[in-house]
C-alpha atoms as a PDB file:
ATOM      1  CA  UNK A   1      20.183   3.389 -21.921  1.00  0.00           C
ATOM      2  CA  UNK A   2      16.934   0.904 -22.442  1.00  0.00           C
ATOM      3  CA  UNK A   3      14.379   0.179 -20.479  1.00  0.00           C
ATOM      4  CA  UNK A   4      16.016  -3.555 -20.306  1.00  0.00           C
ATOM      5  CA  UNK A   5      18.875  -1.858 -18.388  1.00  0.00           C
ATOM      6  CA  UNK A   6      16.354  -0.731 -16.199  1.00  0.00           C
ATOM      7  CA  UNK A   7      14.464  -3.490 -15.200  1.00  0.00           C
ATOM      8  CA  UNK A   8      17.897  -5.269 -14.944  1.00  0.00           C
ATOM      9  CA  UNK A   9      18.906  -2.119 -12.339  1.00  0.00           C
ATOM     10  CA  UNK A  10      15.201  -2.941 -10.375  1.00  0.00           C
ATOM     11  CA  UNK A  11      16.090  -6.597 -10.074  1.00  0.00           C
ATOM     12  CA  UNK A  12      19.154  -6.713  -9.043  1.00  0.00           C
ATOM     13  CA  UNK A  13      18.665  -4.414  -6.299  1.00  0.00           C
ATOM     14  CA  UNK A  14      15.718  -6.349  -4.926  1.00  0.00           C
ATOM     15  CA  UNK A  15      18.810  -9.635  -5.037  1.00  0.00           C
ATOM     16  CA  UNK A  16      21.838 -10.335  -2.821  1.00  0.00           C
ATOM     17  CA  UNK A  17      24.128 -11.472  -5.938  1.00  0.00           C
ATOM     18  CA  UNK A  18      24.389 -11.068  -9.296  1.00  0.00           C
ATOM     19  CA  UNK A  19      23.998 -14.906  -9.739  1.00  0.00           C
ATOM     20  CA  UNK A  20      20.769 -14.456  -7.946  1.00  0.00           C
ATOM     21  CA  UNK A  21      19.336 -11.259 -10.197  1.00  0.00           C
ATOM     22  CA  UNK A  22      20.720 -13.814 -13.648  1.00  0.00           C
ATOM     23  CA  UNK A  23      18.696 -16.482 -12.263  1.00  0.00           C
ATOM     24  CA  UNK A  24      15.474 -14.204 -11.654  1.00  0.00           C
ATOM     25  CA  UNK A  25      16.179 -12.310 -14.971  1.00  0.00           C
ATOM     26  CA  UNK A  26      17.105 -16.011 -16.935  1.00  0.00           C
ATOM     27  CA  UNK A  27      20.241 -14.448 -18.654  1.00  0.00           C
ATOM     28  CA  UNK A  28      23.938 -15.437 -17.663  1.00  0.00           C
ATOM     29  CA  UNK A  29      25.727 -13.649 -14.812  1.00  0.00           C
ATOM     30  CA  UNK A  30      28.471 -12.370 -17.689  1.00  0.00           C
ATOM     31  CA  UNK A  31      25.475 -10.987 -19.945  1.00  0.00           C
ATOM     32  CA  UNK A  32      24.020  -9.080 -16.636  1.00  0.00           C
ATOM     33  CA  UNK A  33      27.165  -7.708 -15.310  1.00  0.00           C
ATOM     34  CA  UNK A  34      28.191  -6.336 -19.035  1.00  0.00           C
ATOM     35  CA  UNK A  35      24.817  -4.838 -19.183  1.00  0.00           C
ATOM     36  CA  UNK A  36      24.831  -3.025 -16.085  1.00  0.00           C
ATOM     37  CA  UNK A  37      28.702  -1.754 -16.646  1.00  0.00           C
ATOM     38  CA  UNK A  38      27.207  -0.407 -19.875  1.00  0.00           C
ATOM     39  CA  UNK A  39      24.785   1.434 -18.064  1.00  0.00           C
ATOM     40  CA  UNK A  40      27.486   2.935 -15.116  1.00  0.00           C
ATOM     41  CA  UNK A  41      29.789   3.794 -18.168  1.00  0.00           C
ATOM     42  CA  UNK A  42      26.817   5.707 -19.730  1.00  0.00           C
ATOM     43  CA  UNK A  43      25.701   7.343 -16.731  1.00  0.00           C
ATOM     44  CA  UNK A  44      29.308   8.164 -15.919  1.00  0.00           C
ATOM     45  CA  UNK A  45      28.228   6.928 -12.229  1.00  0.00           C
ATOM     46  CA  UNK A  46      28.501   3.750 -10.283  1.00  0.00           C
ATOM     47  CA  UNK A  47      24.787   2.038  -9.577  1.00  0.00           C
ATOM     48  CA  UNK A  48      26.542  -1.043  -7.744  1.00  0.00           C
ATOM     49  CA  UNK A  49      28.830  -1.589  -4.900  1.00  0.00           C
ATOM     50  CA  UNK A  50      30.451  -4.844  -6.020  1.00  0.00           C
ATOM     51  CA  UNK A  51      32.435  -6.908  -2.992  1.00  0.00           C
ATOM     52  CA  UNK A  52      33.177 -10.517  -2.293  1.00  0.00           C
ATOM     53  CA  UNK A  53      29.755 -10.395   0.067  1.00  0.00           C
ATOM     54  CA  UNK A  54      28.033  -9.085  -2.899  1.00  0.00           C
ATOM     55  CA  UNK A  55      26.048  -6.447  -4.178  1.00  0.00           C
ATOM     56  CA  UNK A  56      24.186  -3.416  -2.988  1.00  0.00           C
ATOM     57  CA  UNK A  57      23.573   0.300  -4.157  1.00  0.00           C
ATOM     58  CA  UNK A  58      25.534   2.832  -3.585  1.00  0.00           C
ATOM     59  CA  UNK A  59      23.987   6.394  -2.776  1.00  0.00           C
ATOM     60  CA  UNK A  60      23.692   7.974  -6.452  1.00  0.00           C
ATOM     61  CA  UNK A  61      22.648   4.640  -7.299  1.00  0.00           C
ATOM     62  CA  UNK A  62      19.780   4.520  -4.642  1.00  0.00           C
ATOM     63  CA  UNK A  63      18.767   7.728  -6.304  1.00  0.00           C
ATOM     64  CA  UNK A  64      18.843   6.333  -9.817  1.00  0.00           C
ATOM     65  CA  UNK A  65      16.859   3.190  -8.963  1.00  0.00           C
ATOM     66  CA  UNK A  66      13.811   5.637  -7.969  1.00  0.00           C
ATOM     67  CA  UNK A  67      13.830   7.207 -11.176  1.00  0.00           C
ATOM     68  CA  UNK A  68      14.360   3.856 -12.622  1.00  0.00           C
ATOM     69  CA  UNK A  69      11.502   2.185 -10.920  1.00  0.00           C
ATOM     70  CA  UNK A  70       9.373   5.180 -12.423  1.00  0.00           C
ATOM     71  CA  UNK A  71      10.451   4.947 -15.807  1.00  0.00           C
ATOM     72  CA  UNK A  72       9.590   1.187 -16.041  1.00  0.00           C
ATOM     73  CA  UNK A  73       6.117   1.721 -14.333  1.00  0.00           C
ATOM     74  CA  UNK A  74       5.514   4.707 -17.134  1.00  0.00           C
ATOM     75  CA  UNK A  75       6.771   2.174 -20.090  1.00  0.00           C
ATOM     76  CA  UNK A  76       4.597  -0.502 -18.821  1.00  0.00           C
ATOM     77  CA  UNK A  77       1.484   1.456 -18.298  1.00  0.00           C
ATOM     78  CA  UNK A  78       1.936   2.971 -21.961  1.00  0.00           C
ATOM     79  CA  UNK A  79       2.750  -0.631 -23.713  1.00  0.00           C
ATOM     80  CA  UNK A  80      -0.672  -1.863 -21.679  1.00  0.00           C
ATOM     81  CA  UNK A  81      -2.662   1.080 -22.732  1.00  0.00           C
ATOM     82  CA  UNK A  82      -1.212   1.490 -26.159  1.00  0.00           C
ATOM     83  CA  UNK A  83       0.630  -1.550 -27.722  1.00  0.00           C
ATOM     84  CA  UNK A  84      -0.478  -4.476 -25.745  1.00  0.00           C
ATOM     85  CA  UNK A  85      -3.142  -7.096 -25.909  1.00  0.00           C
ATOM     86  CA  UNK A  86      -5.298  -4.983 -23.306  1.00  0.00           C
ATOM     87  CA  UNK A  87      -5.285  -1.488 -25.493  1.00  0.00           C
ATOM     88  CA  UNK A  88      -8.763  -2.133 -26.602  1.00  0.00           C
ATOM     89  CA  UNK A  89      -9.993  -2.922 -22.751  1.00  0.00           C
ATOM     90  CA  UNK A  90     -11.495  -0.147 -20.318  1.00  0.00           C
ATOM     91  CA  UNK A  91      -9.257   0.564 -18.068  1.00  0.00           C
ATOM     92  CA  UNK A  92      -9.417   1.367 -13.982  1.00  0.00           C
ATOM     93  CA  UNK A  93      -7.200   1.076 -10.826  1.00  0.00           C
ATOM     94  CA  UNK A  94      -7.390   1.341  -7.041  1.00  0.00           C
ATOM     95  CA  UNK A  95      -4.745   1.449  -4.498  1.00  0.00           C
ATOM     96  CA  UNK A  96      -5.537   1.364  -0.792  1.00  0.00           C
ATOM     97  CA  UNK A  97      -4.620   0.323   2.295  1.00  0.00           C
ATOM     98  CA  UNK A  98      -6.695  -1.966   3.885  1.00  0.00           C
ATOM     99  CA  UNK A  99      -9.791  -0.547   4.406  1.00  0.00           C
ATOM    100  CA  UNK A 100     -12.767  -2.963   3.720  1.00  0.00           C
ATOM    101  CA  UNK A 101     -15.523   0.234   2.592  1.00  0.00           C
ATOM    102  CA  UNK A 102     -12.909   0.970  -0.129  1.00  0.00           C
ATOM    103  CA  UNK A 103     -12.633  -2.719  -1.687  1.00  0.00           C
ATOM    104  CA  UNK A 104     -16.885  -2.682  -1.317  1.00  0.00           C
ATOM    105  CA  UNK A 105     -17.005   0.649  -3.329  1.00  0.00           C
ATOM    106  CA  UNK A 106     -14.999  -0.780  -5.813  1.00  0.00           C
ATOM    107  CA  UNK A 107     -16.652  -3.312  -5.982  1.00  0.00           C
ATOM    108  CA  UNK A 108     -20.302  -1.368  -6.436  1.00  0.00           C
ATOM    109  CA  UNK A 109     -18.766   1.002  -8.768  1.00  0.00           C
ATOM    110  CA  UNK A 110     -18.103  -2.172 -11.638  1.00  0.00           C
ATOM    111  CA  UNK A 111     -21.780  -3.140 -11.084  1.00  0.00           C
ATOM    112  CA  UNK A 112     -22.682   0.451 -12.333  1.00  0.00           C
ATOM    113  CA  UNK A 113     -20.107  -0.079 -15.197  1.00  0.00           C
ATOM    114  CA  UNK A 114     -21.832  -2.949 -18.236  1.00  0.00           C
ATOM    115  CA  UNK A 115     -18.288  -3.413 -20.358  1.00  0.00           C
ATOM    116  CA  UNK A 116     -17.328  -6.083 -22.254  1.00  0.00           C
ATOM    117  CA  UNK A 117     -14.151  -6.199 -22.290  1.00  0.00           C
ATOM    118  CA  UNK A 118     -12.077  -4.417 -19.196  1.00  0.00           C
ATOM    119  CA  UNK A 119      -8.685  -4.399 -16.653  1.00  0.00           C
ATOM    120  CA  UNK A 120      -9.688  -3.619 -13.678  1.00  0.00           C
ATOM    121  CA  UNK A 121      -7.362  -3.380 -10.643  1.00  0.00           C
ATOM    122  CA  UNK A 122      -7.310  -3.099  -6.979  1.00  0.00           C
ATOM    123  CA  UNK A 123      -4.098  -3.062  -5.012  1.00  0.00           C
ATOM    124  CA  UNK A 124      -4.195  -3.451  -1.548  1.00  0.00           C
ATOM    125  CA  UNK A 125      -0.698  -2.666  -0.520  1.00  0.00           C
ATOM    126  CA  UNK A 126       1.346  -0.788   1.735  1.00  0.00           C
ATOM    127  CA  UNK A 127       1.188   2.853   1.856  1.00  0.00           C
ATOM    128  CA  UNK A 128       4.046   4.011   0.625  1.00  0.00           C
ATOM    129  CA  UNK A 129       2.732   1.974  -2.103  1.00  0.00           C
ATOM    130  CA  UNK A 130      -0.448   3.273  -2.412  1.00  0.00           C
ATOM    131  CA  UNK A 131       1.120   6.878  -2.469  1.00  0.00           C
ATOM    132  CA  UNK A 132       3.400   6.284  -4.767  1.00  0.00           C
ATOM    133  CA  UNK A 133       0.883   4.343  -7.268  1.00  0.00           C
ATOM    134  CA  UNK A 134      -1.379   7.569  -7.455  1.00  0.00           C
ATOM    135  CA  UNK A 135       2.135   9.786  -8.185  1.00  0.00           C
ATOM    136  CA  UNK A 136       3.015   7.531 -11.101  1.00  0.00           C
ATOM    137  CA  UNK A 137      -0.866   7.209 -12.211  1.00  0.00           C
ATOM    138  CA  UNK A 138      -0.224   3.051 -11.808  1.00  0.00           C
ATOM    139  CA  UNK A 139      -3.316   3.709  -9.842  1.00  0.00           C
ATOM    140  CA  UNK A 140      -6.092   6.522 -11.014  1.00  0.00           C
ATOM    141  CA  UNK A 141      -7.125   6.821  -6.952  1.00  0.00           C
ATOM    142  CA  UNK A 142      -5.607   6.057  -3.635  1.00  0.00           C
ATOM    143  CA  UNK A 143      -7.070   5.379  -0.240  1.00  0.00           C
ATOM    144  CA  UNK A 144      -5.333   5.775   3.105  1.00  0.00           C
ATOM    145  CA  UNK A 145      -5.482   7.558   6.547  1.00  0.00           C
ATOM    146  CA  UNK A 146      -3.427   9.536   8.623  1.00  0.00           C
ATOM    147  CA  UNK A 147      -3.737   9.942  12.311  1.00  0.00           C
ATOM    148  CA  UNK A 148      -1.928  13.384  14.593  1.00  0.00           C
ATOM    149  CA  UNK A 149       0.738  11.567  14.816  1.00  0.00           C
ATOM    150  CA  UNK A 150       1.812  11.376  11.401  1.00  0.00           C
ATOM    151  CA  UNK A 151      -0.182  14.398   9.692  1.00  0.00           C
ATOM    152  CA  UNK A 152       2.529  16.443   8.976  1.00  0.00           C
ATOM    153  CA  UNK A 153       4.594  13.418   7.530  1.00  0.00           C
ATOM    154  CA  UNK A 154       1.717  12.782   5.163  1.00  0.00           C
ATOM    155  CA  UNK A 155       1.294  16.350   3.941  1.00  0.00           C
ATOM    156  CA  UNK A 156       5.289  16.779   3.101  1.00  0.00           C
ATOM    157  CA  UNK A 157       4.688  13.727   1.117  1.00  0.00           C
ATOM    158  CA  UNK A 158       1.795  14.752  -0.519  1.00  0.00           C
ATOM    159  CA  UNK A 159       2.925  18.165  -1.710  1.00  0.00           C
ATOM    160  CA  UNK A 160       6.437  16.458  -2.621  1.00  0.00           C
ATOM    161  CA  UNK A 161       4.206  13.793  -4.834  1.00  0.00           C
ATOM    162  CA  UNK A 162       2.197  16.353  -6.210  1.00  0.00           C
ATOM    163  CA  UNK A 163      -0.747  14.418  -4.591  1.00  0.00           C
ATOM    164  CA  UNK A 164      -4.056  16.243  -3.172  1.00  0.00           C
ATOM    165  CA  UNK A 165      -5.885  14.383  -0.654  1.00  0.00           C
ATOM    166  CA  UNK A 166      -9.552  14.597  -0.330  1.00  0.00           C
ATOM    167  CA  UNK A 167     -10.970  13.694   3.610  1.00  0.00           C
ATOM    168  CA  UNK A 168     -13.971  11.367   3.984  1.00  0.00           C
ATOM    169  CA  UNK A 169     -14.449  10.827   7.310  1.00  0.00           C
ATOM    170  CA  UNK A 170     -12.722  10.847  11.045  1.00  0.00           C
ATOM    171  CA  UNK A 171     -12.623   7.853  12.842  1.00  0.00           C
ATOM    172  CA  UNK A 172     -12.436   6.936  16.734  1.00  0.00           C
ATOM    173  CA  UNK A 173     -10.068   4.140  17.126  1.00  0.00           C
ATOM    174  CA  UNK A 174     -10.694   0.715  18.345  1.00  0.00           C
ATOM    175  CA  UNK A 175      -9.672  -2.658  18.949  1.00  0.00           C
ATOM    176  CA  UNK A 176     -10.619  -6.017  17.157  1.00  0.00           C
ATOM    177  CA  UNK A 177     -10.685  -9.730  18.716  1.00  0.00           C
ATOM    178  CA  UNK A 178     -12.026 -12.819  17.715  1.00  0.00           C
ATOM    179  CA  UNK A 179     -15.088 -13.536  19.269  1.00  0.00           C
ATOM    180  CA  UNK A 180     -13.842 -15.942  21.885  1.00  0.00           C
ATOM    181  CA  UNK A 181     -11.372 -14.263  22.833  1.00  0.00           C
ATOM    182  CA  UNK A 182     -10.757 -13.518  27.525  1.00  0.00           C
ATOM    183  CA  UNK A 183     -11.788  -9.726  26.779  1.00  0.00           C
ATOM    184  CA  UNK A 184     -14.663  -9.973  23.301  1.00  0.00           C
ATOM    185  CA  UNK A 185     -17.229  -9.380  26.253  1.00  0.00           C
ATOM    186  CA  UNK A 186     -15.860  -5.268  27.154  1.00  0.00           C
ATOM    187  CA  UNK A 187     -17.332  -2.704  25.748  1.00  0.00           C
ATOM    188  CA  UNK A 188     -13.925  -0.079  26.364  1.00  0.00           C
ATOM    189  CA  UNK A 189     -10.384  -1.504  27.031  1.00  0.00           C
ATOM    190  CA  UNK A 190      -7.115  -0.202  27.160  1.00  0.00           C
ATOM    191  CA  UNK A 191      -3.860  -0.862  25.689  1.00  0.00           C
ATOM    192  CA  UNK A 192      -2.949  -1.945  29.189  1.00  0.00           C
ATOM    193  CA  UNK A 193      -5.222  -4.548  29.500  1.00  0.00           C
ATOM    194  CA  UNK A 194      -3.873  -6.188  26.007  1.00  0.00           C
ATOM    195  CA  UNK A 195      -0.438  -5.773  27.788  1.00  0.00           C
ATOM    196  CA  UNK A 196      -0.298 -10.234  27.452  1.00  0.00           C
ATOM    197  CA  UNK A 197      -1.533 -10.499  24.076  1.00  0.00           C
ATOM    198  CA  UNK A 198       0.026 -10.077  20.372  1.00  0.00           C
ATOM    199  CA  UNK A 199      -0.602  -6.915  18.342  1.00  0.00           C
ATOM    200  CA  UNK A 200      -1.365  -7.733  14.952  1.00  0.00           C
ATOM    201  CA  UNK A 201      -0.100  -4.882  12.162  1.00  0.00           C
ATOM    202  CA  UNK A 202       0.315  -4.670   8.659  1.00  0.00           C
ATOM    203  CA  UNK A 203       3.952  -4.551   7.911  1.00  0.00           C
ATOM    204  CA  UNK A 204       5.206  -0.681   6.505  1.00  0.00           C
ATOM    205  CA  UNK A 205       8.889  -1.381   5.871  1.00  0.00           C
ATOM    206  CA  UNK A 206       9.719   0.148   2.693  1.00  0.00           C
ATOM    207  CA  UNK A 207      12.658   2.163   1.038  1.00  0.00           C
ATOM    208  CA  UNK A 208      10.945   5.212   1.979  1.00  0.00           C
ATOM    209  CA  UNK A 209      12.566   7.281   4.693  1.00  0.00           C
ATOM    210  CA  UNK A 210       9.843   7.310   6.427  1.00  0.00           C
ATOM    211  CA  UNK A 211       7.762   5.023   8.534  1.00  0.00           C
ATOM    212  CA  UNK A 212       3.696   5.038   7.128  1.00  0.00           C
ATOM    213  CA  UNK A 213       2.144   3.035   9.395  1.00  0.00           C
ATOM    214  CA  UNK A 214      -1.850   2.866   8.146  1.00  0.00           C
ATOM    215  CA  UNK A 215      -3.112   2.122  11.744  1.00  0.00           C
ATOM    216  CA  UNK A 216      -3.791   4.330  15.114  1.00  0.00           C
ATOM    217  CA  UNK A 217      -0.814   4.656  17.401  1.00  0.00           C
ATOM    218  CA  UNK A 218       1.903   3.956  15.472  1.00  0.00           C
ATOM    219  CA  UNK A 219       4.137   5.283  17.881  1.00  0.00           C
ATOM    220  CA  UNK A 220       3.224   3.169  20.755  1.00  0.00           C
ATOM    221  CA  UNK A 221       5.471   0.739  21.936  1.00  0.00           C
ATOM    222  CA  UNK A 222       4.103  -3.013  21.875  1.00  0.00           C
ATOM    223  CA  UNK A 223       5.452  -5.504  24.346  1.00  0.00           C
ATOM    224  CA  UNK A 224       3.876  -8.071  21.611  1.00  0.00           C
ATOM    225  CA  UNK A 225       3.978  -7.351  17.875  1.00  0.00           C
ATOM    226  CA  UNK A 226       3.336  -9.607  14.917  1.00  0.00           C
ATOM    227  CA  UNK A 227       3.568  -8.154  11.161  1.00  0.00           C
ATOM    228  CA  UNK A 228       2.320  -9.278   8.352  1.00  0.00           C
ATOM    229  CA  UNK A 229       0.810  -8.244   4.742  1.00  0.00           C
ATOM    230  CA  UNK A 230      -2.201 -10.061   4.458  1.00  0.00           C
ATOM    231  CA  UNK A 231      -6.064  -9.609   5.959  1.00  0.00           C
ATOM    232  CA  UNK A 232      -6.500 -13.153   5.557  1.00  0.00           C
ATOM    233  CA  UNK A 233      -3.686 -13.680   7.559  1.00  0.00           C
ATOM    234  CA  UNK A 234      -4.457 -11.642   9.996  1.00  0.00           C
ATOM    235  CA  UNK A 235      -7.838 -13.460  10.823  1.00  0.00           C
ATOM    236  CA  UNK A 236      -5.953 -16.206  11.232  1.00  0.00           C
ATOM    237  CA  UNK A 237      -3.560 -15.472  14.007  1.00  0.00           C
ATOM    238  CA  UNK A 238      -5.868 -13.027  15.597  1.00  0.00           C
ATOM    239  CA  UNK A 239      -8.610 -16.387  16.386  1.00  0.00           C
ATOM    240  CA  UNK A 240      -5.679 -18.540  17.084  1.00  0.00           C
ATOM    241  CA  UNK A 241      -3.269 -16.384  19.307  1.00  0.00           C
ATOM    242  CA  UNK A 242      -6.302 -14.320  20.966  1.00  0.00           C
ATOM    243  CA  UNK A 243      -3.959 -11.462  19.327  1.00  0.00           C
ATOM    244  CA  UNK A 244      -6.011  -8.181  18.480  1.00  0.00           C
ATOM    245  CA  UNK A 245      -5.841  -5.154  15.598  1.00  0.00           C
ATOM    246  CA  UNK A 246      -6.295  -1.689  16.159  1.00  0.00           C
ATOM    247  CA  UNK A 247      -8.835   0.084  13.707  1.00  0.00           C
ATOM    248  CA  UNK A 248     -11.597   2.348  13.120  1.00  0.00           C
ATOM    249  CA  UNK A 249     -14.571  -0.087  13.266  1.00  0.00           C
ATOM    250  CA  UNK A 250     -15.948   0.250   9.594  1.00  0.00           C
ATOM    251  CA  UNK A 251     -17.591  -2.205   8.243  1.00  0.00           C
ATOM    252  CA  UNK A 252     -18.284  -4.642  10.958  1.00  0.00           C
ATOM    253  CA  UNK A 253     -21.580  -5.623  10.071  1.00  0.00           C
ATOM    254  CA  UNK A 254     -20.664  -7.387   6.809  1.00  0.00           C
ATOM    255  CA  UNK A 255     -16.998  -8.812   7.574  1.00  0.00           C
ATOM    256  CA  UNK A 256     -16.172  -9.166  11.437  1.00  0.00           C
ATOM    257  CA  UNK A 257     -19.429 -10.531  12.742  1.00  0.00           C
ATOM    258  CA  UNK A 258     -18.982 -12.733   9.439  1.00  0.00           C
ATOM    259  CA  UNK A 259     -15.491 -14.383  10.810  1.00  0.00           C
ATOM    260  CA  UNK A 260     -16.404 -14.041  14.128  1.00  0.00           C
ATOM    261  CA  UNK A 261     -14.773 -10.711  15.847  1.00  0.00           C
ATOM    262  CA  UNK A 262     -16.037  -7.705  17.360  1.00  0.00           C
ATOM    263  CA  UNK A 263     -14.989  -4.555  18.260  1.00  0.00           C
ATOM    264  CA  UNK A 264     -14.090  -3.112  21.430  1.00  0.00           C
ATOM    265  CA  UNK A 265     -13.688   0.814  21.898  1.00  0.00           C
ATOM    266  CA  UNK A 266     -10.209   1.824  22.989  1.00  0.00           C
ATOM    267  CA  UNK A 267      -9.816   4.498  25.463  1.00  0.00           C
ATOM    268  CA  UNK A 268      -6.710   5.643  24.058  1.00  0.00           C
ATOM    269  CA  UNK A 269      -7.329   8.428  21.672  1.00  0.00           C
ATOM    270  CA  UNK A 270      -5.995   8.643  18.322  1.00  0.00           C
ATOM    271  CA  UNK A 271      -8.333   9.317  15.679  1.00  0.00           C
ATOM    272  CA  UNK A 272      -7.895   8.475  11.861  1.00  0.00           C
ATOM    273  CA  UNK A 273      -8.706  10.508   8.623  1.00  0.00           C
ATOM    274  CA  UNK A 274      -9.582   8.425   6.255  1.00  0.00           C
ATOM    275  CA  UNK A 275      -9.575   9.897   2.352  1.00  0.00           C
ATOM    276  CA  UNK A 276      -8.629   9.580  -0.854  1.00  0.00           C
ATOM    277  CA  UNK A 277      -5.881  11.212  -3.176  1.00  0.00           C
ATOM    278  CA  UNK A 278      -5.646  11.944  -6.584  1.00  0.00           C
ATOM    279  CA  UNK A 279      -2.877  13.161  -8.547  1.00  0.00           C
ATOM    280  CA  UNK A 280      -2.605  16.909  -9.076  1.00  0.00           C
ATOM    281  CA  UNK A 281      -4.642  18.246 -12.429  1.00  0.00           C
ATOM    282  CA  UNK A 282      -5.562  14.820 -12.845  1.00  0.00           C
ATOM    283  CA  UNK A 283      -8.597  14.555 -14.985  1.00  0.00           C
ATOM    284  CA  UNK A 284     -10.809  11.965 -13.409  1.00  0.00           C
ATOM    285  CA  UNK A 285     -12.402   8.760 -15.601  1.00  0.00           C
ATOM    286  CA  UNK A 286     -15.676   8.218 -15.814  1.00  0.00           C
ATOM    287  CA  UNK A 287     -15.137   5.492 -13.780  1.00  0.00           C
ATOM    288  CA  UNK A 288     -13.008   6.884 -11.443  1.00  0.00           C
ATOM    289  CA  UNK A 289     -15.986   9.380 -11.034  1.00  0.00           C
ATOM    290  CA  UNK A 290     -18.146   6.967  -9.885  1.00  0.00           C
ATOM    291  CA  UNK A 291     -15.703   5.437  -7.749  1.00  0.00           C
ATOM    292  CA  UNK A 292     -15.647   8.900  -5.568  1.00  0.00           C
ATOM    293  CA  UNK A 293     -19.648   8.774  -5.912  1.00  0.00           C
ATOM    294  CA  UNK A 294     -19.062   5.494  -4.070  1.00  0.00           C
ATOM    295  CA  UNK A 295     -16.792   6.707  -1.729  1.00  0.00           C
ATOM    296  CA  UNK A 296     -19.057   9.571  -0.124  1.00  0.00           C
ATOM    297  CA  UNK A 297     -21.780   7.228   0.196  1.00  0.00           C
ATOM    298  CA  UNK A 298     -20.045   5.827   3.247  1.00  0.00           C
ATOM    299  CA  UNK A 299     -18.563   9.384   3.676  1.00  0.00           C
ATOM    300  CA  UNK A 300     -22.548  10.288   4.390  1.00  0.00           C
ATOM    301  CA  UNK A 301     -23.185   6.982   6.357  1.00  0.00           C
ATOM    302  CA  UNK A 302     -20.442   7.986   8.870  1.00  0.00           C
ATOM    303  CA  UNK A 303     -21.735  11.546   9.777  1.00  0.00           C
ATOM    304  CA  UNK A 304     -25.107  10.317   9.871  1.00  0.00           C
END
């Protein structure tokens, strides 16, 4: 077994042929497919469901693509630290959700740090993502939140990824609209009152068995839903659509009255914990020390 095989595993499953995974991979389909029946023979299990509609995994191969995906993500971060062009660099990386105080701490923790040379990274992802980046140390510290609704979900996964999670702050929840929008002018609102226009969410769908939204109410059932990956996006439709995000109101002063929107406390209750999580034992950079620093600054802002 190589890590080629692996990587050949990762792609495939992510394709709906084995034409399509050669093409992605630039090998020939016969070259793939004896590589991969290597691998099964090896194993002494089948990865791949093979029919004339295509591919697809089959259970025992669902479980070996997660230890796959790990092993490649270990390999890589070792060849980057150790054997690659970037061995000599300082090293640091972030994974949140998408939390603007996070990506401004980041960003004030490299003004404390005069390198030269560096890799610096800041993934703003999906959770499952950002949980699973901390696990396999792609990412030294995580930030997400977790409302009532989907505490105890978070803490299975966090003892199952070895993962402790460190609380900042609690946050009421509320809505955001552009500033033009029929209701910018209320101070409260409720869901019911939003009833004609689009909620816009960042999209959670993942292989995970579980569904991690990152925003308040989760659970609620919208008449009007749009999802999507991207905050830029998200601006977008929410000024043109008079759609509207739920969220915990950080941060306004420097980005939403920027593009326009304001906030709007929403009488539905569902607060949010927002933290960060480390990996267990995991001996902090210096970096990654100032990061937290960072981090409780706005930790202290929000209890002031």
């Amino acid at each position: 077994m190589t890590i080629l095989q692996l990587k050949y595993v990762i792609v495939i499953a992510s394709s709906t042929s084995m034409r399509e995974a050669a093409s992605k991979l630039f090998v020939t389909q016969p070259a793939l497919s004896a590589s991969v029946h290597d691998l099964e023979d090896e194993l002494g299990i089948k990865v791949f469901k093979r029919t004339n509609k295509g591919i697809s995994l089959t259970s025992q191969g669902r479980d070996f693509l997660e230890y796959a995906k790990k092993a490649v993500n270990q390999y890589e971060l070792i060849e980057d630290r150790y054997i690659g062009k970037d061995k000599d660099k300082k090293h640091f990386s972030v994974s949140l959700q998408h939390y603007v105080f996070a990506v401004h701490a980041f960003v004030n923790t490299l003004k404390r740090f005069d390198e030269e040379r560096y890799v610096y990274s800041i993934h703003e992802t999906k959770t499952d993502d950002v949980l699973s980046n901390v696990r396999d140390l792609k990412s030294e510290i995580g930030i997400i939140a977790y409302s009532s609704n989907n505490e105890n979900i978070y803490r299975k996964i966090f003892r199952d990824y070895q993962l402790e999670f460190f609380p900042l702050m609690v946050r009421d929840t509320y809505v955001y609209v552009w500033k033009d929008h029929p209701l910018a002018d209320k101070t409260e609102i409720a869901l019911s009152e939003l009833k004609d226009y689009p909620c816009v969410t960042f999209d959670q769908s993942s292989d995970n068995d579980f569904y991690l939204t990152e925003e308040a109410l989760g659970d609620y059932d919208f008449d009007k839903l749009i999802k999507l990956d991207d905050r830029a996006t998200s601006s977008e439709i929410m000024a043109k659509m008079n759609g509207y995000a739920i969220g915990t109101g950080i941060m306004t002063e420097s980005v939403t009255l920027k593009k326009g929107f304001v906030t709007i406390k929403l009488k539905e209750e569902d607060p949010l914990t927002i933290g960060y999580i480390l990996r267990k034992y995991y001996k902090l950079s210096d970096i990654g020390q100032a990061y937290i620093e960072e981090l409780n600054r706005y930790k202290e802002e929000s209890e002031k």
